[in-house]
Protein backbone atom coordinates (compact mmCIF):
# COMPACT_ATOMS: atom_id res chain seq x y z
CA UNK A 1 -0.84 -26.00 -2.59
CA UNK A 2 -0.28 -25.83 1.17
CA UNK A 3 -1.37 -28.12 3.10
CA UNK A 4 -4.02 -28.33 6.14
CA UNK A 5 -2.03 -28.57 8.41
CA UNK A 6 0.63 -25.92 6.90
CA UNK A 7 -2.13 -23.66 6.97
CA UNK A 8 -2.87 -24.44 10.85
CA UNK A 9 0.40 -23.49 12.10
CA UNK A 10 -0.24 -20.13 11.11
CA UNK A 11 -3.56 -18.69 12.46
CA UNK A 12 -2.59 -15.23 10.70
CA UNK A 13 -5.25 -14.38 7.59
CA UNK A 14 -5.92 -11.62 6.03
CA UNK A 15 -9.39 -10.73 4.63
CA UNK A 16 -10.20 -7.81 1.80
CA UNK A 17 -13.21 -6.54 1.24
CA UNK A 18 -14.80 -4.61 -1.99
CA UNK A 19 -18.45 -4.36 -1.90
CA UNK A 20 -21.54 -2.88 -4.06
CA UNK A 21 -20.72 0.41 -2.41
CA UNK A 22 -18.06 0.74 -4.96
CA UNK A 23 -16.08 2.97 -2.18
CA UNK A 24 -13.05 0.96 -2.11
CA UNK A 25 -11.06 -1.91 -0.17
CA UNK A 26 -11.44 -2.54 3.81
CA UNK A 27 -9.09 -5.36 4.66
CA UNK A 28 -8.18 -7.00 7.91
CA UNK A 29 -5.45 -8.87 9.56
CA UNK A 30 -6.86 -11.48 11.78
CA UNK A 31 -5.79 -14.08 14.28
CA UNK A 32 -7.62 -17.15 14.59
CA UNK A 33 -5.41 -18.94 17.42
CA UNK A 34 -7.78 -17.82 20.00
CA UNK A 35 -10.77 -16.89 18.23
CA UNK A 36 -11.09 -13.83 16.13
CA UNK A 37 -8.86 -11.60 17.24
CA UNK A 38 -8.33 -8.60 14.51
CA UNK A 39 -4.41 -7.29 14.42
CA UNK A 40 -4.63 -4.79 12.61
CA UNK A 41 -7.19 -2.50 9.57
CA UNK A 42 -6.47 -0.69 6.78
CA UNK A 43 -8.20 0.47 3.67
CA UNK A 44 -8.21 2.66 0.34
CA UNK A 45 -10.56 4.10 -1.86
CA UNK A 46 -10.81 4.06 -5.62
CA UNK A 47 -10.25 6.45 -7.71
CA UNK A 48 -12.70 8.14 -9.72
CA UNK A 49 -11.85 6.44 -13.16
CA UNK A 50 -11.72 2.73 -11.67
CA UNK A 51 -14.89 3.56 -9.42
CA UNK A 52 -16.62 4.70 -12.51
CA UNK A 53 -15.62 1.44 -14.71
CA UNK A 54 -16.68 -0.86 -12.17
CA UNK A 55 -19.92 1.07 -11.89
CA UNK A 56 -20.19 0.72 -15.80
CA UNK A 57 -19.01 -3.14 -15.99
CA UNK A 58 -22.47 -3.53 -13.69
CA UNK A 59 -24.07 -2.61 -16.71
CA UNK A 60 -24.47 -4.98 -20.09
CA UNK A 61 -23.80 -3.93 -23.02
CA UNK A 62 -20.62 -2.03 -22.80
CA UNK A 63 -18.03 -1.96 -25.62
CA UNK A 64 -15.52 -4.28 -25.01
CA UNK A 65 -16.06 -5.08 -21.92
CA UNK A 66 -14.09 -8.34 -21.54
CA UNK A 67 -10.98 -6.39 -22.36
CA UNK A 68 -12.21 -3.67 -20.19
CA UNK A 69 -12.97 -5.98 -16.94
CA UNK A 70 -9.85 -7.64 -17.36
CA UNK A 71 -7.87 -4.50 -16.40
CA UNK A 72 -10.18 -3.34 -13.47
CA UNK A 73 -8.98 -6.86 -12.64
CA UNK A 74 -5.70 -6.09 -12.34
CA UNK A 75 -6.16 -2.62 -10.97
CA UNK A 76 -8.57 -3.98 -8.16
CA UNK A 77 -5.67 -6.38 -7.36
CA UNK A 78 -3.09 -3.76 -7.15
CA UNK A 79 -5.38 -1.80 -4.75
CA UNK A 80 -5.73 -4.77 -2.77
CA UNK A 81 -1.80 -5.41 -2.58
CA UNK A 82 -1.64 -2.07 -1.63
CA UNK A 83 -4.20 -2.81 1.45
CA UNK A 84 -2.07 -6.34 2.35
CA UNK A 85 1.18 -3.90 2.80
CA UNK A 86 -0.41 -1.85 5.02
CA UNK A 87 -1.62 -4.29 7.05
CA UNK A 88 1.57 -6.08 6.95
CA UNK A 89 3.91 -3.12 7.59
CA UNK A 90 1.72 -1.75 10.33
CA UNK A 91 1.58 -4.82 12.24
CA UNK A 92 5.32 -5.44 11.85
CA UNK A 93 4.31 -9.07 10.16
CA UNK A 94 6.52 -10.50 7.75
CA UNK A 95 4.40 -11.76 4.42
CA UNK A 96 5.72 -14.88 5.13
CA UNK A 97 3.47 -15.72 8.05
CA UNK A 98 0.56 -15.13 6.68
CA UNK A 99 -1.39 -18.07 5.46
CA UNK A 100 -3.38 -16.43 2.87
CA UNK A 101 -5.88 -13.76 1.84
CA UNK A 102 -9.49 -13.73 1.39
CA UNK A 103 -9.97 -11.54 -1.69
CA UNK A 104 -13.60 -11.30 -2.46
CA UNK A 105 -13.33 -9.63 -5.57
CA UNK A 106 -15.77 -6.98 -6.99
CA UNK A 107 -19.23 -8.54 -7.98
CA UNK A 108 -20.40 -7.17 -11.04
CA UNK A 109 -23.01 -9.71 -12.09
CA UNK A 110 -25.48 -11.52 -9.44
CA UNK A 111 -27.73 -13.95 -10.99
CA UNK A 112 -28.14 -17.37 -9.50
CA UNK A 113 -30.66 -19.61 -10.52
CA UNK A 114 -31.46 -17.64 -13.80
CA UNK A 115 -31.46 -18.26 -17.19
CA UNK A 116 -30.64 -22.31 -16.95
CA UNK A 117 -31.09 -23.32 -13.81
CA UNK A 118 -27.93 -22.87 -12.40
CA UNK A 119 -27.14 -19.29 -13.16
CA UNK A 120 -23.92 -17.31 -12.12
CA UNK A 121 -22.36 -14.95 -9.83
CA UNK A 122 -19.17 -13.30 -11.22
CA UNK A 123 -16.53 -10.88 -9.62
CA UNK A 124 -13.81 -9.42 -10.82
CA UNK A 125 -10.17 -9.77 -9.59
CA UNK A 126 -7.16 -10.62 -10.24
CA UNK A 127 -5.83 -13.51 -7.12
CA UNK A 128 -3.02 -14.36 -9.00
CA UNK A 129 -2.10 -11.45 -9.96
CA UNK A 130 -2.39 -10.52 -6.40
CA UNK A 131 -0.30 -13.92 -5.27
CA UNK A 132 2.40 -12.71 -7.04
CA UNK A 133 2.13 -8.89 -5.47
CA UNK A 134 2.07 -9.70 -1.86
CA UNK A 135 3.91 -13.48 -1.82
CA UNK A 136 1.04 -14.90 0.23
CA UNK A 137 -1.25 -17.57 -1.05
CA UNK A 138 -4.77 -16.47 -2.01
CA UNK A 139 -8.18 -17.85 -1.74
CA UNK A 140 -10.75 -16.20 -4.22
CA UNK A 141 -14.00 -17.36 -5.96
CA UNK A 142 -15.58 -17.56 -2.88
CA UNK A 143 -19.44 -17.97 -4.49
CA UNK A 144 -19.49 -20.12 -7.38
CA UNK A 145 -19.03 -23.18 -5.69
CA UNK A 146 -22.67 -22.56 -3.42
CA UNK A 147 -24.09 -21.17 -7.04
CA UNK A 148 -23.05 -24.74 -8.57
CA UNK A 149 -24.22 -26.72 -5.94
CA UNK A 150 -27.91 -25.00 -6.51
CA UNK A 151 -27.16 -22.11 -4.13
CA UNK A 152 -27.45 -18.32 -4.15
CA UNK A 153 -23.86 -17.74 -3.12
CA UNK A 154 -24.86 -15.17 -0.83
CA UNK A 155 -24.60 -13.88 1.69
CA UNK A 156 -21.30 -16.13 2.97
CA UNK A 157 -21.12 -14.04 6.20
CA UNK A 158 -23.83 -15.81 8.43
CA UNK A 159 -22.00 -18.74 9.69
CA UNK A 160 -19.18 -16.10 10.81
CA UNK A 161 -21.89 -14.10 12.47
CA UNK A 162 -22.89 -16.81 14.36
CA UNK A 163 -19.99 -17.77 15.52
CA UNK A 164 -18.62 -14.69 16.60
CA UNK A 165 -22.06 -12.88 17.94
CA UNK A 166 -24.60 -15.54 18.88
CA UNK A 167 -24.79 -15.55 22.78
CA UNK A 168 -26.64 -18.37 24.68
CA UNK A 169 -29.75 -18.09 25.42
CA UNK A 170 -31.09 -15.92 22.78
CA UNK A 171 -31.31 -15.31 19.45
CA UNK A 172 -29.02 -11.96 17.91
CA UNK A 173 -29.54 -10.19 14.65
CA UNK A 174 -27.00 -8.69 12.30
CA UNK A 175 -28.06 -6.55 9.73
CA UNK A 176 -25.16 -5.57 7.37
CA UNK A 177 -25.76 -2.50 5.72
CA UNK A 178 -23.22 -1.78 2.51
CA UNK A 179 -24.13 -1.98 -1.11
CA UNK A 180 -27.08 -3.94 -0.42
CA UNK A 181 -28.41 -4.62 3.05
CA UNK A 182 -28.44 -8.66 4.54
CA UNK A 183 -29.68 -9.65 8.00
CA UNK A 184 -28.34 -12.92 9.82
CA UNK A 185 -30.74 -14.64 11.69
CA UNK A 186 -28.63 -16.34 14.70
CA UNK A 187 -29.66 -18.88 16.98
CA UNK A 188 -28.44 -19.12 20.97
CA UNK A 189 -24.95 -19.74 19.72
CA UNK A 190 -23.48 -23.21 20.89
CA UNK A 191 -26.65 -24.46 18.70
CA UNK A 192 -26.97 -25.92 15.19
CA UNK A 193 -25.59 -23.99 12.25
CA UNK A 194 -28.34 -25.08 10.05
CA UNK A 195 -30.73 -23.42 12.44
CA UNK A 196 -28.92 -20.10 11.16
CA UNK A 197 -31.30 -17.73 8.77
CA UNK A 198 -29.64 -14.86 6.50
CA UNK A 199 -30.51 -13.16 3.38
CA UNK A 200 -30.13 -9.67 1.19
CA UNK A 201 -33.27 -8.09 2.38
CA UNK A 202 -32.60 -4.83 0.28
CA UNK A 203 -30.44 -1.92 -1.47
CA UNK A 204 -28.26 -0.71 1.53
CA UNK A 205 -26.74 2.28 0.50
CA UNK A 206 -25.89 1.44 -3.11
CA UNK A 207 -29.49 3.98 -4.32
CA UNK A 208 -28.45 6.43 -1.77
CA UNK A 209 -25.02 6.51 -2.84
CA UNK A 210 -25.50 6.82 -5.80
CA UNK A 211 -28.27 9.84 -5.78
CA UNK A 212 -25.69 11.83 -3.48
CA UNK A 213 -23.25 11.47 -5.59
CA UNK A 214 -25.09 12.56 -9.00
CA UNK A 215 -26.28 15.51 -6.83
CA UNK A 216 -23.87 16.87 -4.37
CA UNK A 217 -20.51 15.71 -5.95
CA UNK A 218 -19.61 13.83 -2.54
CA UNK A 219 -19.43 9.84 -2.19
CA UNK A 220 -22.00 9.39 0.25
CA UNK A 221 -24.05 11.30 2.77
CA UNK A 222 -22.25 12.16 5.79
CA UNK A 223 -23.98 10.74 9.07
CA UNK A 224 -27.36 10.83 6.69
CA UNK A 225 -27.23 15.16 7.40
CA UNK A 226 -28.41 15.71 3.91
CA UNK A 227 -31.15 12.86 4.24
CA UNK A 228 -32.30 14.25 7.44
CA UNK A 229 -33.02 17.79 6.28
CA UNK A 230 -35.62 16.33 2.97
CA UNK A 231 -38.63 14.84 4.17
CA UNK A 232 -39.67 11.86 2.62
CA UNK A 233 -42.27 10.95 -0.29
CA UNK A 234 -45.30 8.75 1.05
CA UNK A 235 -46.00 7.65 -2.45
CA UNK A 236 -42.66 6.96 -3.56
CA UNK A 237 -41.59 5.08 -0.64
CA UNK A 238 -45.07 3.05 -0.90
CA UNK A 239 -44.06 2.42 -4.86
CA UNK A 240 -40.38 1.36 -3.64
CA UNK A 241 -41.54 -0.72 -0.96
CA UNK A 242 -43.91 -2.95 -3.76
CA UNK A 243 -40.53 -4.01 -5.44
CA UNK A 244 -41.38 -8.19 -5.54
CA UNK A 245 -38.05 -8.91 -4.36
CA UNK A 246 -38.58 -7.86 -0.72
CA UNK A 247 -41.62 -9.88 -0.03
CA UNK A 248 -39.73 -12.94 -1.49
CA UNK A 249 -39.17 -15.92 1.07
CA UNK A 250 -35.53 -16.56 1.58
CA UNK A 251 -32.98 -17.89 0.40
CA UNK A 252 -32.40 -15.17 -1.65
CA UNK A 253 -30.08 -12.50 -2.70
CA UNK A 254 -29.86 -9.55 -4.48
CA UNK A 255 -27.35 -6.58 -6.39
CA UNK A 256 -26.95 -3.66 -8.48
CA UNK A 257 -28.61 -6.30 -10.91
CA UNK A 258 -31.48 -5.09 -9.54
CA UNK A 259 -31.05 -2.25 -7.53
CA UNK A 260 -29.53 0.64 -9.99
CA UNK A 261 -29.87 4.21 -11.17
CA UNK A 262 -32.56 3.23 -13.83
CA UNK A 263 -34.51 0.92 -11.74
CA UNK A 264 -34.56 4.47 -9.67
CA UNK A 265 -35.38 6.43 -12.46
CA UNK A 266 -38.42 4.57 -13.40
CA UNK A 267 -40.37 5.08 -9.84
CA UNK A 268 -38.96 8.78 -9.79
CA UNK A 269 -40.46 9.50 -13.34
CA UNK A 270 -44.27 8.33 -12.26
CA UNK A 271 -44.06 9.20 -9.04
CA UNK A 272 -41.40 12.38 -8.12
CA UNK A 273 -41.03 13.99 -10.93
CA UNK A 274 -40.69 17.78 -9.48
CA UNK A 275 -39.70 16.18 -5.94
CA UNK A 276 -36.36 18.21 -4.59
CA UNK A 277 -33.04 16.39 -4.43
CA UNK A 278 -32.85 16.07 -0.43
CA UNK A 279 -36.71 14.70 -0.09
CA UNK A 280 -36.00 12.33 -2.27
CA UNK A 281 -32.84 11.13 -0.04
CA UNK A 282 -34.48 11.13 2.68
CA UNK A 283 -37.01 8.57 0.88
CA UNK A 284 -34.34 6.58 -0.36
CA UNK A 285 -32.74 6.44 3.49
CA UNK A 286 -36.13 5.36 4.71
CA UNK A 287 -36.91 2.88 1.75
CA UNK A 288 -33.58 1.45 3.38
CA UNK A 289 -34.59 1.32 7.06
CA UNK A 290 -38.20 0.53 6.43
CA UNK A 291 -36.97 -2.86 4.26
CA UNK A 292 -34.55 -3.66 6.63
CA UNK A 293 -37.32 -3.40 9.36
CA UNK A 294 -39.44 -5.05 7.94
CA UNK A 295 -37.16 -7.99 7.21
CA UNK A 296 -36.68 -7.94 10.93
CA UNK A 297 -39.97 -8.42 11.35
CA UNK A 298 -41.16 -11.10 9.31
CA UNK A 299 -37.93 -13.45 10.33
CA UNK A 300 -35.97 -12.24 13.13
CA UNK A 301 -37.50 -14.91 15.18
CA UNK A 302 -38.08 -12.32 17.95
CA UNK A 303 -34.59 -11.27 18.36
CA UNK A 304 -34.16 -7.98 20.76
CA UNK A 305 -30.57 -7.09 19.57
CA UNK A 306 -29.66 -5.50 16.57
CA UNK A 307 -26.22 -5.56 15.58
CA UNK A 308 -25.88 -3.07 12.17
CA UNK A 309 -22.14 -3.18 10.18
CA UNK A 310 -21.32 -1.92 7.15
CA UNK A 311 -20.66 1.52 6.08
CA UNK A 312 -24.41 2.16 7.13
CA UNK A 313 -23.71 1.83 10.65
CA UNK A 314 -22.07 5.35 10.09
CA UNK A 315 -25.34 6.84 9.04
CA UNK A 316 -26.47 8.43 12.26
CA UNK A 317 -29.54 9.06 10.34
CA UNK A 318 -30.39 5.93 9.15
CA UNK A 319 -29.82 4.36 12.53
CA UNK A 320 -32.01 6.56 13.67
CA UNK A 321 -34.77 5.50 11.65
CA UNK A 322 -33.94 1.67 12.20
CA UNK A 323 -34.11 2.19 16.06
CA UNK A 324 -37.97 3.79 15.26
CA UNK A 325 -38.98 1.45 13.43
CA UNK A 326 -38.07 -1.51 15.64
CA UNK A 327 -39.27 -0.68 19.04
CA UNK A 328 -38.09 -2.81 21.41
CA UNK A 329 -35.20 -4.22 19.79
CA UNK A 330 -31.92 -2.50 20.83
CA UNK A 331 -30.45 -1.53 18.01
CA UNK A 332 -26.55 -0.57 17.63
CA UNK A 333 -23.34 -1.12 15.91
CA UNK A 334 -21.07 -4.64 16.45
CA UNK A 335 -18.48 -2.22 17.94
CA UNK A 336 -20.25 -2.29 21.31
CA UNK A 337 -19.52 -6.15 20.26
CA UNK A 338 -15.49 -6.01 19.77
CA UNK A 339 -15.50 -5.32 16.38
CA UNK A 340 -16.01 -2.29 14.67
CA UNK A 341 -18.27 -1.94 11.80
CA UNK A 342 -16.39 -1.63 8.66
CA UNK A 343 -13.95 -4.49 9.85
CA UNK A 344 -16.75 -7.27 10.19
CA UNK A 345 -17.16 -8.51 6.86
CA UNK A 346 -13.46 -8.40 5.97
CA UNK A 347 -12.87 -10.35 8.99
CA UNK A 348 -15.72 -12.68 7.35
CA UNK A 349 -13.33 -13.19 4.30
CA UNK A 350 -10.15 -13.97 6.52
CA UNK A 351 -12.00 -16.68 7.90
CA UNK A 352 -13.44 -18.06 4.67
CA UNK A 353 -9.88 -18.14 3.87
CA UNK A 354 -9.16 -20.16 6.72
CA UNK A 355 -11.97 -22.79 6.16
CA UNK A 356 -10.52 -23.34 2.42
CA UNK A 357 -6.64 -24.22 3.68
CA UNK A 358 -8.39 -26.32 6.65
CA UNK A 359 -10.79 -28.29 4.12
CA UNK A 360 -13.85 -26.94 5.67
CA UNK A 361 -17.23 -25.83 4.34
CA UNK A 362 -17.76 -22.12 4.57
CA UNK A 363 -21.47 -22.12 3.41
CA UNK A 364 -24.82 -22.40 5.27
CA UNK A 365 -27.19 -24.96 3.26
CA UNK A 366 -30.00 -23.12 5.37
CA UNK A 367 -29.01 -19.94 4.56
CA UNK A 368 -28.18 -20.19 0.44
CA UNK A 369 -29.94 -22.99 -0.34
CA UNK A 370 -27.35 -25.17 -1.59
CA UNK A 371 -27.87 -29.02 -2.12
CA UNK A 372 -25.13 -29.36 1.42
CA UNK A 373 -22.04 -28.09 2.94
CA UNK A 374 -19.51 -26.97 0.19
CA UNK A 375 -15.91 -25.74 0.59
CA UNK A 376 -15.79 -22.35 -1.23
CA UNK A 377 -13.20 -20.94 -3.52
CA UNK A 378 -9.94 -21.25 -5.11
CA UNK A 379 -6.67 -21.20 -3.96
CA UNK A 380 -3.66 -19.30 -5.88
CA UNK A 381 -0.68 -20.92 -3.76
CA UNK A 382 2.24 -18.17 -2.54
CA UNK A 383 4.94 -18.29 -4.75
CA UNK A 384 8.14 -19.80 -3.81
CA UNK A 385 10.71 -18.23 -1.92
């Protein structure tokens, strides 16, 4: 296993990313020798028949499905070697100083705290697999060490947040917005980390995803343009808003456990039955701005600035509809922040990457509930030369 300080004479990490969007891998080069400094970005998306058996490992009760997830395994690893050469040959950086990759994994079961106390969170990957791909060491099981220690495991990106967006003075909001939506709470930075707040406040764009898809054939709804010409269901947002998980206190987290095509289905049977296909997008993009504003509300501690990543900071539409529902907080993307959207939470995994080779925590007690500081995940060393 490398060492600490092996791992500090590098301050190259990379960090992939595959969330509950299901659209594919974002990963990230960083620098860490003078803060975060991102090198280079690169991505792919699945294809159609791995998207679709990740969507369907979400779901219990599938035949075989321990034979099934153990080859999305290795194809989600292949994908994300593919993502680690592109990084690598764009940047001109030789594998070899690299000192290792954050690889999330693909979260197909979210349920800490459930069933015996303890509960589980489980992605699937392949980080050995993906050792032996790239050559570069790999740190991986990022959440079950929070979920063991009493913990929700999510969301891991808060403490990153803070340090890379608080400002003195005042207290700054992120709101990521893929899969499912989380908001970090951050205190005048230069503060205590334990004063930091976050929590999944909601479904992101995992319902409106997956309603475009099902009705238009395409992935996800361009700048929100086929949200913005429905108009949206007063009832059925009303119903959607009384889901019990939003008015939960945090901690707390959330996933397609939750938030999935038949949890959809149920509201749209009682309560838009005959509703067109666009109205009842543009409900589903206001469900998601009107949780996330309301979120704001209730614990943003007065914040004023509004920093939205994720693939939802691409939704003109949807930002839109944040910015009037939160009057007088300026809302915009991290970009106007030095880092653009889709490269934040990536960048997020680099560095929990980096805390695991240094021996550092990479949880927030305050934000996941865990017992104390844990250092998260497991490390697959780099084979040798």
């Amino acid at each position: 296993m490398p060492s600490a300080s092996a791992a500090a004479r590098s301050p190259l990490y990379i960090g992939l990313m595959s969330g509950t969007s299901l659209d594919g891998v974002d990963g990230v080069l960083v620098d860490f020798s003078q803060g975060t400094r991102v090198l280079g970005h690169a991505s792919c998306g699945f294809d159609a028949r791995l998207r679709a058996e990740l969507l369907a490992l979400n779901t219990p009760g599938g035949q075989d499905e321990l034979h099934r997830a153990a080859l999305a395994a290795n194809a989600l690893a292949r994908s994300y070697a593919d993502v680690v050469g592109q990084l690598l040959q764009q940047s001109g950086t030789p594998a070899a100083q690299v000192a290792a990759i954050g690889a999330h994994g693909q979260t197909v079961r979210h349920r800490p705290q459930m069933f015996d106390g303890t509960g589980y969170t489980l992605q699937l990957n392949s980080p050995a697999l993906l050792a032996e791909l790239t050559g570069i060491a790999v740190v991986a099981d990022l959440r079950s060490r929070d979920v063991a220690a009493g913990g929700q495991g999510a969301p891991l990106v808060p403490a990153f947040h803070h340090g890379l967006f608080g400002r003195p003075g005042k207290t700054t909001l992120v709101l990521n917005i893929g899969g499912i939506a989380n908001l970090s709470v951050l205190p005048p930075s230069g503060g205590d980390d334990g004063a930091v707040l976050g929590f999944d406040c909601g479904p992101g764009n995992a319902l409106m995803d997956g309603w475009c898809l099902r009705h238009t054939g395409q992935a996800f709804d361009a700048g929100g343009q086929w949200a913005a010409s429905g108009r949206v269901l007063p009832e059925l947002l009303a119903r959607l808003m009384g889901e019990p998980f939003l008015a939960q206190q945090p901690p707390k987290s959330t996933g397609r456990d939750l938030f999935h095509a038949d949890w959809l289905a149920g509201h749209l049977q009682r309560h838009a039955a005959h509703a067109g296909p666009a109205d009842v997008q543009a409900t589903l993009t206001e469900f998601t701005a009107a949780s996330c504003a309301e979120a704001v509300r209730r614990f943003g501690r007065g914040g004023r600035e509004l920093l939205i990543c994720g693939g939802g900071a691409l939704n003109t539409h949807l930002m839109q509809r944040l910015a009037a529902l939160l009057p007088g907080v300026q809302v915009t993307t991290t970009a106007a922040r030095g880092l653009p959207p889709l490269q934040v939470e990536a960048a997020a995994f680099a560095w929990l990457a980096r805390q695991a080779l240094l021996g550092l925590p990479g949880n927030l007690p305050s934000v996941t509930g865990a017992r104390g500081p844990r250092i998260l995940g497991a490390i697959y060393p780099a084979h040798p030369a």
